[in-house]
PDB file of N, CA and C in Angstrom:
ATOM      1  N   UNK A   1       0.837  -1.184   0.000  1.00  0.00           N
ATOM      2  CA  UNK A   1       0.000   0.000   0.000  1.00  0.00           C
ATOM      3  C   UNK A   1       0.886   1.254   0.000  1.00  0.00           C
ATOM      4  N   UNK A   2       0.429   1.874  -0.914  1.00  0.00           N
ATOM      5  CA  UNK A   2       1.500   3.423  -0.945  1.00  0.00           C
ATOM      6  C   UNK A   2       0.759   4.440   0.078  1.00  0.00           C
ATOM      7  N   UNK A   3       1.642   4.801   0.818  1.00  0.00           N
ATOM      8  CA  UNK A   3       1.599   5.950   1.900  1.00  0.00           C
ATOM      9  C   UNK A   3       1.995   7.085   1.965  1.00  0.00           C
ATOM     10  N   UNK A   4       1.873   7.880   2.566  1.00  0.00           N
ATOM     11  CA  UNK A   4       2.266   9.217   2.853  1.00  0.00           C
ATOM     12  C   UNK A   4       3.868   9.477   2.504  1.00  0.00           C
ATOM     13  N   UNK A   5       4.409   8.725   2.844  1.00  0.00           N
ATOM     14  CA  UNK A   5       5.947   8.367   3.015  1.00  0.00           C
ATOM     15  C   UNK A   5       6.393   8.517   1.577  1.00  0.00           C
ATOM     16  N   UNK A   6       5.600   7.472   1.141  1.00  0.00           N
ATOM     17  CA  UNK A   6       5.965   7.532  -0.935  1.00  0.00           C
ATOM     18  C   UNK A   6       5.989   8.897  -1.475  1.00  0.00           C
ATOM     19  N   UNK A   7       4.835   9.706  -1.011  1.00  0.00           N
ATOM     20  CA  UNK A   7       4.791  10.785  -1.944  1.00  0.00           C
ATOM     21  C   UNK A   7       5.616  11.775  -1.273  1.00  0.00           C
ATOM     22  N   UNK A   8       6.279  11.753  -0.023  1.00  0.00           N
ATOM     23  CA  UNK A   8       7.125  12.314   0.271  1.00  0.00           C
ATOM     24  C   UNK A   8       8.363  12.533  -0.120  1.00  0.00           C
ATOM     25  N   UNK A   9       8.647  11.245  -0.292  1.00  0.00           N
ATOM     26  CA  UNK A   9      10.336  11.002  -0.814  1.00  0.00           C
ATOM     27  C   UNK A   9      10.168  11.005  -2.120  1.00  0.00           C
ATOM     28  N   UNK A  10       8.711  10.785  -2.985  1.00  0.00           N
ATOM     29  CA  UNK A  10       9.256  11.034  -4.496  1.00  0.00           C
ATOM     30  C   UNK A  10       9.269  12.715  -4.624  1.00  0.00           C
ATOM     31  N   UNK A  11       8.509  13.403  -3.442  1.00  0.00           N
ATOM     32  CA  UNK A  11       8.482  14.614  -3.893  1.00  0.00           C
ATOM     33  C   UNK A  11       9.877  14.930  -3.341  1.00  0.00           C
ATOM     34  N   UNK A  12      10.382  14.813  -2.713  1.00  0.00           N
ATOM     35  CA  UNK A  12      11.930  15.393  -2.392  1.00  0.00           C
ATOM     36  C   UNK A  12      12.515  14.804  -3.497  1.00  0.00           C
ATOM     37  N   UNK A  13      12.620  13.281  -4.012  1.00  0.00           N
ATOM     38  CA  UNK A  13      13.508  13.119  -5.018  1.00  0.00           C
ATOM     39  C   UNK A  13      13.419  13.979  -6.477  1.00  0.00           C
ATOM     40  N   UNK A  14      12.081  14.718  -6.617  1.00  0.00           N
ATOM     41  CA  UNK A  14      11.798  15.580  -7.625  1.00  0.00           C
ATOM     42  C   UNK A  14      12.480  17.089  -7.796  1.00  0.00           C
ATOM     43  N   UNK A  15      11.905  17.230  -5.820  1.00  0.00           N
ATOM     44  CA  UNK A  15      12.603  18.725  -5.562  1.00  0.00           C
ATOM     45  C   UNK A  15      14.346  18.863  -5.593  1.00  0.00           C
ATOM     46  N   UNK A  16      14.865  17.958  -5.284  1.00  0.00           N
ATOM     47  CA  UNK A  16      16.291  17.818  -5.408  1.00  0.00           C
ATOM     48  C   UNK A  16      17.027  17.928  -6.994  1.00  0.00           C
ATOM     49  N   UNK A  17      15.985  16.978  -7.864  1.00  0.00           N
ATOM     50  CA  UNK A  17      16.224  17.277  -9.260  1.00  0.00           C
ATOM     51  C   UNK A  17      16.009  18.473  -9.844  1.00  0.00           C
ATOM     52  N   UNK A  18      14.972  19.103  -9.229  1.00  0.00           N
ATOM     53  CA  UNK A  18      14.862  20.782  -9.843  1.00  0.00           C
ATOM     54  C   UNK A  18      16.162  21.616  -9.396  1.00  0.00           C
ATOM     55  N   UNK A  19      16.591  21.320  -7.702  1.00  0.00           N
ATOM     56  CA  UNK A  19      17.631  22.011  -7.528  1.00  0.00           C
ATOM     57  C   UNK A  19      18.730  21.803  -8.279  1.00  0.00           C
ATOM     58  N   UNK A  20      18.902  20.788  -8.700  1.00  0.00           N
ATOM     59  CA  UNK A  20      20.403  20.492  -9.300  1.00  0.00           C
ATOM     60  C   UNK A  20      20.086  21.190 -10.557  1.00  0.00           C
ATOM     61  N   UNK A  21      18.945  20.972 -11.129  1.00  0.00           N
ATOM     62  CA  UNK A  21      18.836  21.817 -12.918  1.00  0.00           C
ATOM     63  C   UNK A  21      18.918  22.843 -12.444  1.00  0.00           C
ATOM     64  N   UNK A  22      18.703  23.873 -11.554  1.00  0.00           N
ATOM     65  CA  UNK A  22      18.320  25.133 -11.397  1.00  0.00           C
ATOM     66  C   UNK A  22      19.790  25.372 -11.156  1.00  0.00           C
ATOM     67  N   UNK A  23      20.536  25.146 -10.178  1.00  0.00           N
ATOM     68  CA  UNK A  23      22.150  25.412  -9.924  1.00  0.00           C
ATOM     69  C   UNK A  23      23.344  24.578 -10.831  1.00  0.00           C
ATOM     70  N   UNK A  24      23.225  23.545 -11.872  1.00  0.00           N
ATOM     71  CA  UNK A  24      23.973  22.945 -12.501  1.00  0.00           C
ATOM     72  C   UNK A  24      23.851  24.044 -13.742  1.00  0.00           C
ATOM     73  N   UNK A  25      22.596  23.844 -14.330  1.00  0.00           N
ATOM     74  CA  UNK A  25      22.813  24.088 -15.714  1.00  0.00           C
ATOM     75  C   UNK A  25      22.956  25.698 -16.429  1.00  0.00           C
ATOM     76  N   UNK A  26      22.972  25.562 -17.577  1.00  0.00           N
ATOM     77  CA  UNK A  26      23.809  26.994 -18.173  1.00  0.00           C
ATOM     78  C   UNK A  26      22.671  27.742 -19.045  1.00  0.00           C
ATOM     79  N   UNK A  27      21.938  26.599 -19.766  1.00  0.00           N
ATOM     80  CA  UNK A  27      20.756  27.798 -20.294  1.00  0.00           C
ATOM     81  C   UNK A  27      19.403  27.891 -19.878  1.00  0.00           C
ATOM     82  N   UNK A  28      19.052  29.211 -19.710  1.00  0.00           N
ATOM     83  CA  UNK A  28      17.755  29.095 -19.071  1.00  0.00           C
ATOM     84  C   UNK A  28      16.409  28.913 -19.415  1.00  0.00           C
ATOM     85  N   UNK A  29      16.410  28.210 -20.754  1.00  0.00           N
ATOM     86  CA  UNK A  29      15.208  27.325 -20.396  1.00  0.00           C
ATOM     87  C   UNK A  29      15.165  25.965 -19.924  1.00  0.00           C
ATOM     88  N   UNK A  30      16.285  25.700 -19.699  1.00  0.00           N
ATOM     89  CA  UNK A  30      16.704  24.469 -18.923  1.00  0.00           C
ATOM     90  C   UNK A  30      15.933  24.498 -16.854  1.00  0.00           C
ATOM     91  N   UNK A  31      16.578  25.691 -16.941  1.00  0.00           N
ATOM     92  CA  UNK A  31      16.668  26.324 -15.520  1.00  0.00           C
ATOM     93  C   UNK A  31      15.064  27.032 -15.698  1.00  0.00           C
ATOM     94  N   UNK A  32      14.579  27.191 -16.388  1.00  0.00           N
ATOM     95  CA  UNK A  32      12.969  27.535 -15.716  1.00  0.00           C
ATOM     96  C   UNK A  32      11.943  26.282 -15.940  1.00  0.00           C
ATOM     97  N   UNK A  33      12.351  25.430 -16.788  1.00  0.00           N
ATOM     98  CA  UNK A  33      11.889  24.055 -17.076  1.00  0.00           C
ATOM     99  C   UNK A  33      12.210  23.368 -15.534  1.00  0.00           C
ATOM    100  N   UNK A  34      13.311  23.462 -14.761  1.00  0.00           N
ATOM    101  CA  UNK A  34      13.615  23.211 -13.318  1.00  0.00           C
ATOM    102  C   UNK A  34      13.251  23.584 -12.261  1.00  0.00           C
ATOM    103  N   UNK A  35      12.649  25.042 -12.319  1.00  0.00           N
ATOM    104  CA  UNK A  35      11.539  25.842 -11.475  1.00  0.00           C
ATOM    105  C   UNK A  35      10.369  24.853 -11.455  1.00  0.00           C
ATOM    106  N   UNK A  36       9.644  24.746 -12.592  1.00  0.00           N
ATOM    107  CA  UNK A  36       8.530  24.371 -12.597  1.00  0.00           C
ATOM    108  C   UNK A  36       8.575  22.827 -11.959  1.00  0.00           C
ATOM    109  N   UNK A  37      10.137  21.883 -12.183  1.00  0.00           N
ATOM    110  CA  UNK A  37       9.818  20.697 -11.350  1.00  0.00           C
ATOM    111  C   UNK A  37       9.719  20.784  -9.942  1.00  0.00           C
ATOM    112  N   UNK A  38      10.124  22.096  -9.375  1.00  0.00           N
ATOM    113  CA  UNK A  38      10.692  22.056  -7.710  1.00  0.00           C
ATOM    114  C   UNK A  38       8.864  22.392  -7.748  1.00  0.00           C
ATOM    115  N   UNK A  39       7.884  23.445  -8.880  1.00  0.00           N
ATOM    116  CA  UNK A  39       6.872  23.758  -7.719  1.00  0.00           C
ATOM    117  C   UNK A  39       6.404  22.307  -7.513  1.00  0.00           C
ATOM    118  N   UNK A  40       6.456  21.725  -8.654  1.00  0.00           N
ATOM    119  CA  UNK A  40       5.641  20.135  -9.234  1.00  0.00           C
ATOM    120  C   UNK A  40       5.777  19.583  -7.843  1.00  0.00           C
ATOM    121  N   UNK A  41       6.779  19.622  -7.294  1.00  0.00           N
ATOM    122  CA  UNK A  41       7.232  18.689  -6.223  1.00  0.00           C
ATOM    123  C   UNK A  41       6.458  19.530  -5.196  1.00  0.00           C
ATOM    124  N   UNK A  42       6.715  20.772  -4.912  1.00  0.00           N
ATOM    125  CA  UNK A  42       5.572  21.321  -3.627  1.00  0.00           C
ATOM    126  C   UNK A  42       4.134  21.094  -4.041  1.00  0.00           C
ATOM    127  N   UNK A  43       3.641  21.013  -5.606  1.00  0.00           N
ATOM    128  CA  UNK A  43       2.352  20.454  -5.422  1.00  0.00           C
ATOM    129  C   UNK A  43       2.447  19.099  -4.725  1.00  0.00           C
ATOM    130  N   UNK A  44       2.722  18.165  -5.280  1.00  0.00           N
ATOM    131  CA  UNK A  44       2.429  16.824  -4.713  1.00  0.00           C
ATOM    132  C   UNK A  44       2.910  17.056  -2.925  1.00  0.00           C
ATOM    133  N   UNK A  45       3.577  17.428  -2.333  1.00  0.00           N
ATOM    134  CA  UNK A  45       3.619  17.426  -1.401  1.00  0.00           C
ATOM    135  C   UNK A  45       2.294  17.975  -0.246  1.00  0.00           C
ATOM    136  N   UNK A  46       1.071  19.186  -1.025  1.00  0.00           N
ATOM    137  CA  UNK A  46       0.293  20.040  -0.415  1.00  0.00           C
ATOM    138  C   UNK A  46      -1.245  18.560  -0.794  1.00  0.00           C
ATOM    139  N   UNK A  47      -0.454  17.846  -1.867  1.00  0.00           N
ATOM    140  CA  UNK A  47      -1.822  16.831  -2.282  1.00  0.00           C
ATOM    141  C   UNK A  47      -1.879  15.834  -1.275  1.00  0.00           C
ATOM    142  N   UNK A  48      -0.952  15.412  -1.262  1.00  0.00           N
ATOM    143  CA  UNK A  48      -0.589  14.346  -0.146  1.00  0.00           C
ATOM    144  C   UNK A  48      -0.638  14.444   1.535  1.00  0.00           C
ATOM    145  N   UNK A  49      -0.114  15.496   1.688  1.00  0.00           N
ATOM    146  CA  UNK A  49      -0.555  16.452   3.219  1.00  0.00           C
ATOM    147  C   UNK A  49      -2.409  16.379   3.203  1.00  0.00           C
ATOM    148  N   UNK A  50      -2.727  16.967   2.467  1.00  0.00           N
ATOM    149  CA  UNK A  50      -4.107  16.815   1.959  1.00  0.00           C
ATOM    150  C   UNK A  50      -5.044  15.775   2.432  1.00  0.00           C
ATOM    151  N   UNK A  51      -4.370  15.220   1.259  1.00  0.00           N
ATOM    152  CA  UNK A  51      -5.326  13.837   1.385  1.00  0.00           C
ATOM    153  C   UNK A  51      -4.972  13.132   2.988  1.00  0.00           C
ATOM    154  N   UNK A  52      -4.094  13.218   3.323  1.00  0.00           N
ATOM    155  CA  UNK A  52      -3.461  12.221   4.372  1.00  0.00           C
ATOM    156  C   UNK A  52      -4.283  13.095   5.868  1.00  0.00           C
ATOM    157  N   UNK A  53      -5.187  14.379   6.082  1.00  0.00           N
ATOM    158  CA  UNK A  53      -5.342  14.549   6.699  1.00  0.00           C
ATOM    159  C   UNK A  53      -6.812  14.870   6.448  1.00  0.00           C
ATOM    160  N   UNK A  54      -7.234  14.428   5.253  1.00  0.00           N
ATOM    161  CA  UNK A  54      -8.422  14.894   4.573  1.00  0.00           C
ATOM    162  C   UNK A  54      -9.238  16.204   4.895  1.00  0.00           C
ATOM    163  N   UNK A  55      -8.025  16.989   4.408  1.00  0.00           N
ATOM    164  CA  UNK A  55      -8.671  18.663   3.954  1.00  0.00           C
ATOM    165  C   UNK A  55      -8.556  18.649   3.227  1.00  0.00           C
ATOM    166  N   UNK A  56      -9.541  19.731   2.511  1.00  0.00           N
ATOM    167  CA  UNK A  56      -9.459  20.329   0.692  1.00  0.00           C
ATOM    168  C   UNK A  56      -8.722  21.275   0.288  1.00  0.00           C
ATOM    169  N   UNK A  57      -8.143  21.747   1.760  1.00  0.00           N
ATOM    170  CA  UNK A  57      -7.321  23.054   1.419  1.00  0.00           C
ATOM    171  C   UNK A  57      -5.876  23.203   0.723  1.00  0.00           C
ATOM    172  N   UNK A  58      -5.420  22.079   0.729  1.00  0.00           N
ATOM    173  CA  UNK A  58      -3.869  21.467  -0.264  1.00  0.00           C
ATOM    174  C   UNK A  58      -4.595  21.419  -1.479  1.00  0.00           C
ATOM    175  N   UNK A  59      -6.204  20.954  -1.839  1.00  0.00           N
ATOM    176  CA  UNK A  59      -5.964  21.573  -3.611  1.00  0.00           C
ATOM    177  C   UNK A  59      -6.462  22.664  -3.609  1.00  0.00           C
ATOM    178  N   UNK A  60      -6.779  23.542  -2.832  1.00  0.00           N
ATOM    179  CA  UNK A  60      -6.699  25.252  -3.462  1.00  0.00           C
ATOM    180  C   UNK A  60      -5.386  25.542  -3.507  1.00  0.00           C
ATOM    181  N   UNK A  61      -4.591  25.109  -2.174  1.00  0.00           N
ATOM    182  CA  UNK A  61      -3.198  26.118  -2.464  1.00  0.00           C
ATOM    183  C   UNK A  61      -2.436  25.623  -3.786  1.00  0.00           C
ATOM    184  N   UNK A  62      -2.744  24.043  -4.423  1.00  0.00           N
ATOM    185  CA  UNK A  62      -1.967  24.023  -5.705  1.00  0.00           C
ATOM    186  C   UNK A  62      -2.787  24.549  -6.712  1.00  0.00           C
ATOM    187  N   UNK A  63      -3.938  24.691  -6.675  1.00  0.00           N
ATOM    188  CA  UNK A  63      -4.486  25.734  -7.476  1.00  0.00           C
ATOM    189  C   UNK A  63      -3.958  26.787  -7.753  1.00  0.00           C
ATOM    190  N   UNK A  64      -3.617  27.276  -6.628  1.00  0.00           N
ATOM    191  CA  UNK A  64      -2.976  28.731  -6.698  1.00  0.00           C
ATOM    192  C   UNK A  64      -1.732  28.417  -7.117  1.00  0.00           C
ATOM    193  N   UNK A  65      -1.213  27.593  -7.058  1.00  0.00           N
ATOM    194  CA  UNK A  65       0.506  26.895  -7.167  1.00  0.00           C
ATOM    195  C   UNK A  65       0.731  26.926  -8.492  1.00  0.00           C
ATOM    196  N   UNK A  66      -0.573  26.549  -9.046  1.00  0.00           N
ATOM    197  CA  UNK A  66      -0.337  26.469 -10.682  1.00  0.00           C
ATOM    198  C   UNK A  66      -0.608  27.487 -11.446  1.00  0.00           C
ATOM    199  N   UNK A  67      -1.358  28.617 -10.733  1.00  0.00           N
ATOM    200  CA  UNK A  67      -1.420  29.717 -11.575  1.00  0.00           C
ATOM    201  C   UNK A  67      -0.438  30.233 -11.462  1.00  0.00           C
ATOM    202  N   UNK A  68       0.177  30.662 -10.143  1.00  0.00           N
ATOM    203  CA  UNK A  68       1.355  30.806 -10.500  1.00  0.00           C
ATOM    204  C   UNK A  68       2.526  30.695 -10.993  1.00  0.00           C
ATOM    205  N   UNK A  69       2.276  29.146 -11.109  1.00  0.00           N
ATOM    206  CA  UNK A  69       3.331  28.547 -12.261  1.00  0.00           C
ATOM    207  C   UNK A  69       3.298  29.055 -13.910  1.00  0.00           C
ATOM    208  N   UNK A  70       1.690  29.136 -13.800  1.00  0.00           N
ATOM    209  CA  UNK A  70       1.487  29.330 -15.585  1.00  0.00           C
ATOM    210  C   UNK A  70       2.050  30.948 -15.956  1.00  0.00           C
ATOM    211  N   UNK A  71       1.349  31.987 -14.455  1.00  0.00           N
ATOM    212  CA  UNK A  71       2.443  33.064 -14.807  1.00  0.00           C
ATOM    213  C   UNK A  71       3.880  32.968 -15.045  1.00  0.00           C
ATOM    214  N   UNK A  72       4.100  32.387 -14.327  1.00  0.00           N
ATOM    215  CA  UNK A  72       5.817  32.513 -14.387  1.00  0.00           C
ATOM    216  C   UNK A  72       6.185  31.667 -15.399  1.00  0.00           C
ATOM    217  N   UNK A  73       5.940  30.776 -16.406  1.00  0.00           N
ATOM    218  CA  UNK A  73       6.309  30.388 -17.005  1.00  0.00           C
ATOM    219  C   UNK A  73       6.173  31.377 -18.274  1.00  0.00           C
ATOM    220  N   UNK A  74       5.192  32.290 -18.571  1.00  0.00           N
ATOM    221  CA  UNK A  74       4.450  32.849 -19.186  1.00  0.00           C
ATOM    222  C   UNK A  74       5.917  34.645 -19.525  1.00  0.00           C
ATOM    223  N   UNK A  75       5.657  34.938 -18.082  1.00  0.00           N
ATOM    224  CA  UNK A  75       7.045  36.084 -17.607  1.00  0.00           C
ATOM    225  C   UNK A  75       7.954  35.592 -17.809  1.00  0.00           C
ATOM    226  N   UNK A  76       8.232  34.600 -17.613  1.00  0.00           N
ATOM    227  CA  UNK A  76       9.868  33.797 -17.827  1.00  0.00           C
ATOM    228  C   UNK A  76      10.361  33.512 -19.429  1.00  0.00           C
ATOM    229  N   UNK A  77       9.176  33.098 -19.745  1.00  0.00           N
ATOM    230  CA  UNK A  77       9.447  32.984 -21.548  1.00  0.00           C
ATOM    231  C   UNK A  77       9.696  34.459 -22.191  1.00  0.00           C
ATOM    232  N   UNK A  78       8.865  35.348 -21.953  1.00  0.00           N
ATOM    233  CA  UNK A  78       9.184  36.496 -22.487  1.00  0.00           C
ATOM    234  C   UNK A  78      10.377  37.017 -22.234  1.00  0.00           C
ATOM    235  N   UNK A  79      10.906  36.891 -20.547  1.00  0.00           N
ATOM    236  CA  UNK A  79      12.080  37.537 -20.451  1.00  0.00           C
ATOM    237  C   UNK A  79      13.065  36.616 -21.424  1.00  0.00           C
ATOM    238  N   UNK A  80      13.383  35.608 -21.473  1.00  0.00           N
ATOM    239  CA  UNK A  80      14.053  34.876 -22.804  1.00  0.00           C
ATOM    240  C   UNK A  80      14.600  35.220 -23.544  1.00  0.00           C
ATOM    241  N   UNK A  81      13.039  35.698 -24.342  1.00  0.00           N
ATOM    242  CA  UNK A  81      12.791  36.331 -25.669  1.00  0.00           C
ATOM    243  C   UNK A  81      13.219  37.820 -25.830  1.00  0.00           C
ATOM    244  N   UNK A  82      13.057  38.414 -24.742  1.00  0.00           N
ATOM    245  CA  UNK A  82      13.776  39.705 -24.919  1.00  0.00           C
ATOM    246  C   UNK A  82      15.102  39.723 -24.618  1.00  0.00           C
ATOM    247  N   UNK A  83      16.040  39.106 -23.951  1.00  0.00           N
ATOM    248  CA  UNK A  83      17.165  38.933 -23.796  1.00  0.00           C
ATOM    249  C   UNK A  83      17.996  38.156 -24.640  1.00  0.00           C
ATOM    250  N   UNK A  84      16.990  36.985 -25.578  1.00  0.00           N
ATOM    251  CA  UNK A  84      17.867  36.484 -26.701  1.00  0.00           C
ATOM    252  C   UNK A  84      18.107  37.829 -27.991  1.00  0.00           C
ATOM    253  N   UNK A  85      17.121  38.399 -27.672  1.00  0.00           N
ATOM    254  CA  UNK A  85      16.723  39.419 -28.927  1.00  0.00           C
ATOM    255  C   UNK A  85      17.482  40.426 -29.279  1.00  0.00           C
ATOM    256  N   UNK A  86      18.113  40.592 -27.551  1.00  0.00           N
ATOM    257  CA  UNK A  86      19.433  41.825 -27.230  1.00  0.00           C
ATOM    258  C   UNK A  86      20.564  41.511 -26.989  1.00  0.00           C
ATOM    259  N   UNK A  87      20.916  39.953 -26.502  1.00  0.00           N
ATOM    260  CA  UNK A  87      22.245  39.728 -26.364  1.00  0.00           C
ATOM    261  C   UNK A  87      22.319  38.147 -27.367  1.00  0.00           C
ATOM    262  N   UNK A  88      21.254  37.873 -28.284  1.00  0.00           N
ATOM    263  CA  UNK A  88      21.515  36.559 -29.104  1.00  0.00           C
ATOM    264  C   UNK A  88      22.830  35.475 -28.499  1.00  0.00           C
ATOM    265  N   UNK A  89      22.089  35.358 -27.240  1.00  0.00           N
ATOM    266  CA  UNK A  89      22.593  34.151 -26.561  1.00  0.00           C
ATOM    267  C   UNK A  89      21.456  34.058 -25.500  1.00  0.00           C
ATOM    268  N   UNK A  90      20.973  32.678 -25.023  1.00  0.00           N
ATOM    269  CA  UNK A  90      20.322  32.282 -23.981  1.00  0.00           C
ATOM    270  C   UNK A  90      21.203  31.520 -22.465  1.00  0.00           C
ATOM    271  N   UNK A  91      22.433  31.454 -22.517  1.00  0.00           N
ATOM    272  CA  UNK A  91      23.400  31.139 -21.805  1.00  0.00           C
ATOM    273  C   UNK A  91      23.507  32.006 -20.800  1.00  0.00           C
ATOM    274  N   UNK A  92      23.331  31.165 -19.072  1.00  0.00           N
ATOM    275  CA  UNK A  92      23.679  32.375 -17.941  1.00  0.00           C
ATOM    276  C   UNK A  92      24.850  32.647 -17.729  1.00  0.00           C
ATOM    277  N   UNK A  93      25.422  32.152 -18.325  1.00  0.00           N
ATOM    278  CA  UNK A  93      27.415  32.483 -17.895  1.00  0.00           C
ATOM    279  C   UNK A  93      27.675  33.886 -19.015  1.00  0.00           C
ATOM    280  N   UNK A  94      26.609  34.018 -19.854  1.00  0.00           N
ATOM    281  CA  UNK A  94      26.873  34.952 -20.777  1.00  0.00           C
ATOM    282  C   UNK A  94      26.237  36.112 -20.120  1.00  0.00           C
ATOM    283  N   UNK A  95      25.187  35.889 -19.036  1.00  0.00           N
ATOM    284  CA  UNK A  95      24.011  36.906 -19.293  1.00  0.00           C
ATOM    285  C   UNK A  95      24.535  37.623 -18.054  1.00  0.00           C
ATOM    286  N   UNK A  96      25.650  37.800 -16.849  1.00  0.00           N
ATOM    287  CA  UNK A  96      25.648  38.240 -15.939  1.00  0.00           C
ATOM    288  C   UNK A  96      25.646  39.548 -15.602  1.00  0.00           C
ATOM    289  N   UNK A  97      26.352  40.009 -16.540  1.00  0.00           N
ATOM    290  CA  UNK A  97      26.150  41.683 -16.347  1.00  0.00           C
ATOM    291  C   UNK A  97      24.529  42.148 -16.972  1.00  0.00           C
ATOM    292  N   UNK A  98      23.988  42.466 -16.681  1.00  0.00           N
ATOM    293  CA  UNK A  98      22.753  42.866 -16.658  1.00  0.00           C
ATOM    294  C   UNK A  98      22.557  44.723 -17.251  1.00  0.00           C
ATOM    295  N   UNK A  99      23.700  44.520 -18.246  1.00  0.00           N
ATOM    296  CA  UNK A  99      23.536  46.158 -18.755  1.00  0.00           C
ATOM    297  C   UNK A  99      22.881  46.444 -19.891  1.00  0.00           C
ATOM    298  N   UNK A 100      22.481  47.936 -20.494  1.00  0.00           N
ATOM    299  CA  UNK A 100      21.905  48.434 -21.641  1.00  0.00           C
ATOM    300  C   UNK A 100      22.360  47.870 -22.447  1.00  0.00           C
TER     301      UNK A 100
END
């Protein structure tokens, strides 16, 4: 029988994988593709809390978890797009100075 425990440790083994994309890698749609696994992992964690104590209130907050995700994925793409547009590179080792 899968328990509380399961969705715990797969959600840490998820959130750990977002951290490593988010601090390993070099271009950033790599690294916002890695955002979105760490929220993935705080959803399942608010579902499972949830269910395991049977409130409804872990799926509003991933409700909200995911709109906010869809913004930020939404802001995040554009910033991209405007920064490939001005420095025609998507690479963070390229992008550090942050000038005109």
């Amino acid at each position: 029988m899968i328990t509380i425990y399961h969705y715990l440790i797969l959600s840490a083994i998820l959130f750990t994988l977002g951290m490593v994309g988010v601090v390993i890698r070099k271009n950033i749609l790599i690294v916002l593709m890695s955002i979105e696994v760490l929220m993935n992992a705080i959803n399942l964690v608010f579902i499972a809390v949830a269910r395991y104590w049977q409130l409804m209130d872990g799926h509003v907050v991933v409700f909200f978890v995911i709109a906010v995700a869809a913004a930020e994925a939404a802001i995040g793409l554009a910033i991209v797009v405007s920064v490939f547009r001005n420095r025609q590179t998507i690479k963070t080792t390229d992008l550090r100075l942050m000038r005109g």
